[in-house]
N, C-alpha and C. Protein backbone atom coordinates (compact mmCIF):
# COMPACT_ATOMS: atom_id res chain seq x y z
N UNK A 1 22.10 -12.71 -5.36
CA UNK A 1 22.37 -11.81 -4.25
C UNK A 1 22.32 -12.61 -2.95
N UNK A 2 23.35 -12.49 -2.08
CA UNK A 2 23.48 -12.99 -0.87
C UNK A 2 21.93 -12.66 -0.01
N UNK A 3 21.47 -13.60 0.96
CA UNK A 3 20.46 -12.92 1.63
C UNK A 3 20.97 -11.89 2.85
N UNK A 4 21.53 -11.80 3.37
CA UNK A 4 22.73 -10.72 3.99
C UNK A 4 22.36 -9.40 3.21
N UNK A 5 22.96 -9.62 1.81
CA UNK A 5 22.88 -7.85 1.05
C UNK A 5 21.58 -8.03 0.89
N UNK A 6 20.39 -9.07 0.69
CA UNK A 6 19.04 -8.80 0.30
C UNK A 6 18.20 -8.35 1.73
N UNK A 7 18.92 -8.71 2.57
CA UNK A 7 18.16 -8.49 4.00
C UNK A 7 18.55 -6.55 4.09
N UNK A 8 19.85 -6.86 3.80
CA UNK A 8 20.08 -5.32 4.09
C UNK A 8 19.98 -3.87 2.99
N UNK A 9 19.72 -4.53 2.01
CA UNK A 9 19.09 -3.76 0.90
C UNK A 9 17.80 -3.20 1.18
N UNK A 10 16.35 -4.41 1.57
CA UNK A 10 14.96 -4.53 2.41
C UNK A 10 15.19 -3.23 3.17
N UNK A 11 15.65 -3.33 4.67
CA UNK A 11 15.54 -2.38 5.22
C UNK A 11 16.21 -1.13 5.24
N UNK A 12 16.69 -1.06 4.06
CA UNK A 12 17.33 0.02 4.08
C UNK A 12 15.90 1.05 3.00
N UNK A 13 15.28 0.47 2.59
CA UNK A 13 14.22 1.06 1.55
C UNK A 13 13.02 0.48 2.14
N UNK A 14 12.91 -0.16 2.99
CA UNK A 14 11.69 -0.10 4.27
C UNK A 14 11.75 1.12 4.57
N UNK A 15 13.28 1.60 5.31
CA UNK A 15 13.11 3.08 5.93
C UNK A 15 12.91 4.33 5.16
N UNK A 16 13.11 3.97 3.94
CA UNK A 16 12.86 5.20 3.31
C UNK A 16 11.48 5.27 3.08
N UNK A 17 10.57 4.03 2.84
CA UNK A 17 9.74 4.58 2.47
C UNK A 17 8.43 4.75 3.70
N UNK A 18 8.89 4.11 4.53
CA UNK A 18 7.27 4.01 5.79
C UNK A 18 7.91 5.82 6.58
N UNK A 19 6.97 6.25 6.57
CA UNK A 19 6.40 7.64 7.50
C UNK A 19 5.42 7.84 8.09
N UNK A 20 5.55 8.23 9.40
CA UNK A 20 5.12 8.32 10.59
C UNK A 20 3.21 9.01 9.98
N UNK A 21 3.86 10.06 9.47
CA UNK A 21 2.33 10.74 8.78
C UNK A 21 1.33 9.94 7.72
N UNK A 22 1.95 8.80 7.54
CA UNK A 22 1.46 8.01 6.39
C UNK A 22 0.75 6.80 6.79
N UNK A 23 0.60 6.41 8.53
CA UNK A 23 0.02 5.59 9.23
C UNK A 23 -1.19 6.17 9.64
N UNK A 24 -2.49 5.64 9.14
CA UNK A 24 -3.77 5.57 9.94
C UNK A 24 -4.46 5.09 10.48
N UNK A 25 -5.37 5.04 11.43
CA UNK A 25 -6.51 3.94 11.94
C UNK A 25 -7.52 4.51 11.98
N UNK A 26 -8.09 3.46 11.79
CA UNK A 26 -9.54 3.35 12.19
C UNK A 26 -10.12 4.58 10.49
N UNK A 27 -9.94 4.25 9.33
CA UNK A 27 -10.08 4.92 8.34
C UNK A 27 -11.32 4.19 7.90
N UNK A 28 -12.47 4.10 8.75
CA UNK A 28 -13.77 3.20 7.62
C UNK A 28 -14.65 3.88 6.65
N UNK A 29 -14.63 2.87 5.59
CA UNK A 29 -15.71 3.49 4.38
C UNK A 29 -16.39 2.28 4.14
N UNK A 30 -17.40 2.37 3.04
CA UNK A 30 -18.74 1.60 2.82
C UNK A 30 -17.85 0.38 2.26
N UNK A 31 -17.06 0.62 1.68
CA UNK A 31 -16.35 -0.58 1.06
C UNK A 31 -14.97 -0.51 0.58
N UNK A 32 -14.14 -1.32 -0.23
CA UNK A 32 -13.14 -0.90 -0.69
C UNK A 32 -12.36 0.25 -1.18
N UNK A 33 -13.42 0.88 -2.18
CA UNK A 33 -13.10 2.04 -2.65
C UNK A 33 -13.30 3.05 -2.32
N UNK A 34 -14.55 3.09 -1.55
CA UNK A 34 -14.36 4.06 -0.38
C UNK A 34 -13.60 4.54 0.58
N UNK A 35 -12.50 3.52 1.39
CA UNK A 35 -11.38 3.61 2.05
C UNK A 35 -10.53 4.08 0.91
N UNK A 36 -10.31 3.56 -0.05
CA UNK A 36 -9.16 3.92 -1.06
C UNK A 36 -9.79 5.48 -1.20
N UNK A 37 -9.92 5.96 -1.57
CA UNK A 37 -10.67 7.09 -2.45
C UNK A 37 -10.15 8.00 -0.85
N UNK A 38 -10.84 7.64 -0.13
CA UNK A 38 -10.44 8.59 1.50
C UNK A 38 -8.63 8.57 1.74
N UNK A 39 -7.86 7.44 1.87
CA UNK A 39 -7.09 7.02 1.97
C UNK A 39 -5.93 8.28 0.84
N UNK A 40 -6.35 7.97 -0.48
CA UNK A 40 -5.44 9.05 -1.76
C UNK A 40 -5.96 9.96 -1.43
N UNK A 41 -7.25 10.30 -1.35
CA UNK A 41 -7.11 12.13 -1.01
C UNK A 41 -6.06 12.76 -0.06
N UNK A 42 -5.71 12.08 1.70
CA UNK A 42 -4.96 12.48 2.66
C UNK A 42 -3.48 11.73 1.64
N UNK A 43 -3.48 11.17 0.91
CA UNK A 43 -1.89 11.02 0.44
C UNK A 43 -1.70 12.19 -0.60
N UNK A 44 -2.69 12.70 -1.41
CA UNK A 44 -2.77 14.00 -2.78
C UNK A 44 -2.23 15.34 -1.66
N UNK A 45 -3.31 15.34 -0.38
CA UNK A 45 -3.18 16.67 0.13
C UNK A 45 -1.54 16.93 1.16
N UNK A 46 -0.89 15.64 1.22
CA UNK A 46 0.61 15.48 1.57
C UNK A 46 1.48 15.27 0.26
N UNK A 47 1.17 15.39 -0.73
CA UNK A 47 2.01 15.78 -1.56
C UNK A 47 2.56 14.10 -2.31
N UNK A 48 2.02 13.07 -1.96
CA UNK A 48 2.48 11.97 -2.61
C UNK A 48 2.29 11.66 -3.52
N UNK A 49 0.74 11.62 -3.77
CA UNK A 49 0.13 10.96 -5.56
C UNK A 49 -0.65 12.15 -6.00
N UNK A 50 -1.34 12.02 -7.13
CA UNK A 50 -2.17 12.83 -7.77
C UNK A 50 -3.54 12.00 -8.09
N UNK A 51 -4.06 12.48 -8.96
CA UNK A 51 -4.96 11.90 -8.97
C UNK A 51 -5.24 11.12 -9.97
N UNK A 52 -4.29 10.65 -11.25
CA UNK A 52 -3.80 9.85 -12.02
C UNK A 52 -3.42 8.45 -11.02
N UNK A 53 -2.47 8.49 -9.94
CA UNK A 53 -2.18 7.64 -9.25
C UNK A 53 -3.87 6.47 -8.74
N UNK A 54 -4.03 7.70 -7.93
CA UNK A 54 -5.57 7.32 -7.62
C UNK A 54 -6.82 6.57 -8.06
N UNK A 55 -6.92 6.68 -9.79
CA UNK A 55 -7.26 5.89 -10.27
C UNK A 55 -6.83 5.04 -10.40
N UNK A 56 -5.34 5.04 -10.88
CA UNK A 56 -4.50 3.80 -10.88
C UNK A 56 -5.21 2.32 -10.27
N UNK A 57 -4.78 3.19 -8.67
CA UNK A 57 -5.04 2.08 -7.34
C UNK A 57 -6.31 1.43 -7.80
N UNK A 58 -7.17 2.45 -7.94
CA UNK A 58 -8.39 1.44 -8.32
C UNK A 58 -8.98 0.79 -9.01
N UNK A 59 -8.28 1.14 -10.45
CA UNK A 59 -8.58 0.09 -11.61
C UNK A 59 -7.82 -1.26 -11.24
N UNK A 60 -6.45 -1.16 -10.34
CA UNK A 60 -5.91 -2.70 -10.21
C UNK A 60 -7.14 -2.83 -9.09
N UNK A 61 -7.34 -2.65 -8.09
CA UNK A 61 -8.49 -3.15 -7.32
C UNK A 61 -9.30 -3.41 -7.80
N UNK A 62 -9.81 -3.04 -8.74
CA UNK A 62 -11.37 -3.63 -9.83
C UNK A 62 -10.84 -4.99 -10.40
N UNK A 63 -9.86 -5.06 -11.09
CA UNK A 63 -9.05 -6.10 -11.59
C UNK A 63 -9.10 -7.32 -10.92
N UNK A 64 -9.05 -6.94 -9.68
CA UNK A 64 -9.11 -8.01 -8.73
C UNK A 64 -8.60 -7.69 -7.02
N UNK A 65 -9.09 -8.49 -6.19
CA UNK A 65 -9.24 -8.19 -5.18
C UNK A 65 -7.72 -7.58 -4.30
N UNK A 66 -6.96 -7.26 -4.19
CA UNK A 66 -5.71 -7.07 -3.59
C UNK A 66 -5.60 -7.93 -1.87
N UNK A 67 -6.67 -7.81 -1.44
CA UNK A 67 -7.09 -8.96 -0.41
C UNK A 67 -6.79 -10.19 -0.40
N UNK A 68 -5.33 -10.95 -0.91
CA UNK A 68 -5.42 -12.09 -0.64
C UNK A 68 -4.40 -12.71 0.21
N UNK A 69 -4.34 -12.15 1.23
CA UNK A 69 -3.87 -12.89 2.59
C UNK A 69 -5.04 -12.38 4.01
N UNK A 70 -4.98 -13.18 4.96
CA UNK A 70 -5.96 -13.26 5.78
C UNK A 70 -6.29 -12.09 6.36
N UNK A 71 -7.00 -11.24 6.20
CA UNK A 71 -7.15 -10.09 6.73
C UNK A 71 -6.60 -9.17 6.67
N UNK A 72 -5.23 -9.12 5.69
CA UNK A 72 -4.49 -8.05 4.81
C UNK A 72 -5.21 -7.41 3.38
N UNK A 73 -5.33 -6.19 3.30
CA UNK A 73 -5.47 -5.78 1.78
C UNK A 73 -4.18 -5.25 1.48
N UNK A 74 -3.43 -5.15 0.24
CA UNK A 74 -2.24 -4.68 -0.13
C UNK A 74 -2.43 -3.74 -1.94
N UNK A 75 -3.08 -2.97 -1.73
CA UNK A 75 -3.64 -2.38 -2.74
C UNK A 75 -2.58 -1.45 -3.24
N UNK A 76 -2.05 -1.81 -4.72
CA UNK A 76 -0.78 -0.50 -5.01
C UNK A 76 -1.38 -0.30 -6.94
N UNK A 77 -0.40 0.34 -6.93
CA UNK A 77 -0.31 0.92 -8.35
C UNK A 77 1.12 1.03 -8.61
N UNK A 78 1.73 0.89 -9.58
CA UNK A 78 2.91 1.63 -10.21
C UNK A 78 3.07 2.11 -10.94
N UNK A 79 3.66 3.52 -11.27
CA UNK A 79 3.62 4.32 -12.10
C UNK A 79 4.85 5.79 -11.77
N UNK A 80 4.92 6.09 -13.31
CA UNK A 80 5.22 7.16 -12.64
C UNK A 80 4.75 8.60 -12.25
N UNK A 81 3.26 8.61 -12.00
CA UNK A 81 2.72 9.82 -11.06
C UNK A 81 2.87 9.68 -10.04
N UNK A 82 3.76 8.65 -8.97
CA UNK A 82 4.06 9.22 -8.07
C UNK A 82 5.01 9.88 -7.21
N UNK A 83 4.54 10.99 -6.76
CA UNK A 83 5.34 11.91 -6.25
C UNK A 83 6.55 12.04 -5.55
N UNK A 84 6.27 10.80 -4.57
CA UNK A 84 7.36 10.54 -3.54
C UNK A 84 6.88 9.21 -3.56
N UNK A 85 7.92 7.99 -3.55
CA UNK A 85 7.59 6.66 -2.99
C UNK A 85 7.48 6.25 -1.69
N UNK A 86 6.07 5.59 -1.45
CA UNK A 86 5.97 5.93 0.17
C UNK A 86 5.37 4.35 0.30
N UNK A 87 4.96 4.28 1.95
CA UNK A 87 4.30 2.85 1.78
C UNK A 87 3.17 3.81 2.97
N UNK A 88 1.72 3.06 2.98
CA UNK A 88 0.97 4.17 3.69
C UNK A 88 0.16 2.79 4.23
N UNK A 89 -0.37 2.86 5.53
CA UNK A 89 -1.16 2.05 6.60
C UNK A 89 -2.22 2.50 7.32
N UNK A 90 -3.18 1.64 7.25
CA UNK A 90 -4.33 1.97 7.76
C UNK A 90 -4.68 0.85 8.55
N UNK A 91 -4.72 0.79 10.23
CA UNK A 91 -4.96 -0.09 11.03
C UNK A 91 -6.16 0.01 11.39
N UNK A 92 -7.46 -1.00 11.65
CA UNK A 92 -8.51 -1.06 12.21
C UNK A 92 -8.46 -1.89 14.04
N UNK A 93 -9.53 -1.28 14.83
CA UNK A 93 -9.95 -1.63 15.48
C UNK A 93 -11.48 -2.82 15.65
N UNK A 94 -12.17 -2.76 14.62
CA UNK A 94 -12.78 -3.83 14.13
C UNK A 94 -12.61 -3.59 13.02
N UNK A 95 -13.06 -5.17 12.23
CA UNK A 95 -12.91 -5.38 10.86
C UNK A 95 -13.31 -4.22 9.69
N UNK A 96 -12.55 -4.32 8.46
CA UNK A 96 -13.04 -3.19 7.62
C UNK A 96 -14.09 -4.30 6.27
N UNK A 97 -15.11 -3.64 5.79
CA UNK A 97 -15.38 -4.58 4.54
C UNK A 97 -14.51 -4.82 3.48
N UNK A 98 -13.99 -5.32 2.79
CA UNK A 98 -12.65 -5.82 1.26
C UNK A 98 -13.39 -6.33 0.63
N UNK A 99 -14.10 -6.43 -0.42
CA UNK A 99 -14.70 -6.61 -1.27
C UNK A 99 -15.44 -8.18 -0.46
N UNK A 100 -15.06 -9.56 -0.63
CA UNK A 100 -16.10 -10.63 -0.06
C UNK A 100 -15.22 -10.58 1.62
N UNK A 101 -14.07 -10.10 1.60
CA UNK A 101 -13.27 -10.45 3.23
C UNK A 101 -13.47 -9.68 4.17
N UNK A 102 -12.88 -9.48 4.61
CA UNK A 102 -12.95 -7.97 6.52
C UNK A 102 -11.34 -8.50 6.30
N UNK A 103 -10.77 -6.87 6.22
CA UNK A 103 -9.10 -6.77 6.93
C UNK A 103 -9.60 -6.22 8.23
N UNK A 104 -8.04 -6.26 8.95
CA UNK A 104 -8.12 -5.39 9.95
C UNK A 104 -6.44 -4.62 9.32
N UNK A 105 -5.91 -4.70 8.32
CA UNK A 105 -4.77 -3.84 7.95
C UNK A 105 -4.92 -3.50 6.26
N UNK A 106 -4.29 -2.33 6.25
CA UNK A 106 -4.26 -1.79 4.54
C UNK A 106 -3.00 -1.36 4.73
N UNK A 107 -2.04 -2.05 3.61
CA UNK A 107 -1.01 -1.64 3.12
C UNK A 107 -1.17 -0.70 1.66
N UNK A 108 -0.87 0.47 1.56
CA UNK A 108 -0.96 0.85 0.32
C UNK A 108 0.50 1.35 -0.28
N UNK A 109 0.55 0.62 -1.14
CA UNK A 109 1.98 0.82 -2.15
C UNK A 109 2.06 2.11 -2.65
N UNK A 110 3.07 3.07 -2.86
CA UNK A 110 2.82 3.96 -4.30
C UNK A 110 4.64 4.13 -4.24
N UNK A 111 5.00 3.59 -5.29
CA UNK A 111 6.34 3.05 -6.04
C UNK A 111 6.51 4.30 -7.21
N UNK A 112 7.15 4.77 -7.16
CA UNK A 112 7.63 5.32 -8.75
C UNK A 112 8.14 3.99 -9.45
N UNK A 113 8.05 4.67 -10.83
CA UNK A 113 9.06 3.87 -11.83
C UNK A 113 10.26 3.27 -11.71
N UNK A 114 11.11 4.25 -11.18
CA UNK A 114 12.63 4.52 -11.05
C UNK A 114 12.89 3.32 -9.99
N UNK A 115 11.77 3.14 -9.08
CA UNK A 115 12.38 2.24 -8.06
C UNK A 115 11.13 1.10 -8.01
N UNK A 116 11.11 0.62 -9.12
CA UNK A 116 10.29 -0.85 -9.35
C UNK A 116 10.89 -1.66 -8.65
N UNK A 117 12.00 -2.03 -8.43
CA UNK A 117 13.10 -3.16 -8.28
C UNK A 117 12.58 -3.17 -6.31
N UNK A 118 12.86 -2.34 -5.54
CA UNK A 118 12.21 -1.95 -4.22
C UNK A 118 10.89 -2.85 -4.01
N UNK A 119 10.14 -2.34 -5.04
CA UNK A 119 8.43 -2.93 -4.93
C UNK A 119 8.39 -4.27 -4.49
N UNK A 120 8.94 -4.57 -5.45
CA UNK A 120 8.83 -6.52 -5.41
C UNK A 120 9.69 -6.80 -4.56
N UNK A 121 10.87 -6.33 -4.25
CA UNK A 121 11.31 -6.90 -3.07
C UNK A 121 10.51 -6.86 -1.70
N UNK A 122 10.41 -5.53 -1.04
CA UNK A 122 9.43 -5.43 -0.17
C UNK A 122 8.30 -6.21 -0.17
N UNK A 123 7.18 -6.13 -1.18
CA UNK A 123 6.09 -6.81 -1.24
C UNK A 123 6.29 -8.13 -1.24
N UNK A 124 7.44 -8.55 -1.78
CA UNK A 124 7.42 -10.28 -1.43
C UNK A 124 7.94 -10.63 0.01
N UNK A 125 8.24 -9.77 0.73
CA UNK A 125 9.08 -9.72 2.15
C UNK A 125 7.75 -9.18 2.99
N UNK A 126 6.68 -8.80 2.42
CA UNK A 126 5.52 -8.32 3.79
C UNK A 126 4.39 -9.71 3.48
N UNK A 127 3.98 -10.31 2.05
CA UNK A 127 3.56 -11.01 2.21
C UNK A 127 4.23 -12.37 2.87
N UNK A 128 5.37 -12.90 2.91
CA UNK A 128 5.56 -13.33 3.45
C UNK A 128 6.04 -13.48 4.80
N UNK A 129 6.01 -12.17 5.12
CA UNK A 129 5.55 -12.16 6.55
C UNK A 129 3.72 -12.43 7.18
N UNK A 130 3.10 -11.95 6.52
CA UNK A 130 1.79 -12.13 6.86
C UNK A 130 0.99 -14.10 6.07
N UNK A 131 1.93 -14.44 5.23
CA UNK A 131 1.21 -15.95 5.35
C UNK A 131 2.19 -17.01 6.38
């Protein structure tokens, strides 16, 4: 694929999936899963994931840290419990705890099935924006 159609493929499913209601700050909990756990409830009570999803997120976070760029967490799941494919943000004003790091940003993924192909594009296009 040309980077032209890959550039313009990106933002064309950037826009579909970032929403205005799906950006938060300043979301602190005791630790990782605490933000997560706060974080899917306000995505369950907008209609995105369930609570199948929810665990999801956090068994890959147990798995291992999703924290590995400098002060980014990028915590997702894929599957298909979710509702609507969205991308959801949580900005801090001071650092948040990440298991051994401090973010000051949470990207959270939730991909359906149907549009795996999206995931990895995006996600290889935000981490490499952030290293």
């Amino acid at each position: 694929m040309s980077k032209k159609k890959e550039n313009a493929r990106y933002n064309e499913a950037v826009r579909e999936l970032f929403k205005e209601e799906l950006f938060f700050t300043d979301l602190y909990g005791e630790d990782e899963f605490d933000i997560l756990h706060k974080l899917c409830a306000k995505l369950k009570d907008k209609g995105y994931i369930d609570d199948a999803f929810a665990q999801s997120v956090e068994t890959r976070e147990r798995l291992s840290s999703t924290c590995f760029i400098k002060r980014v967490a990028i915590p997702h799941a894929i599957g298909e419990t979710v509702s609507k494919s969205f991308i959801s943000m949580i900005t801090y004003q001071r650092p948040q705890k990440w298991g051994n790091e401090e973010v000051d940003l949470v990207i959270l993924f939730g991909i359906s099935y149907a549009e795996r192909k999206n995931f990895r594009l995006i996600f290889n296009q935000i981490v490499a924006f952030f290293n």
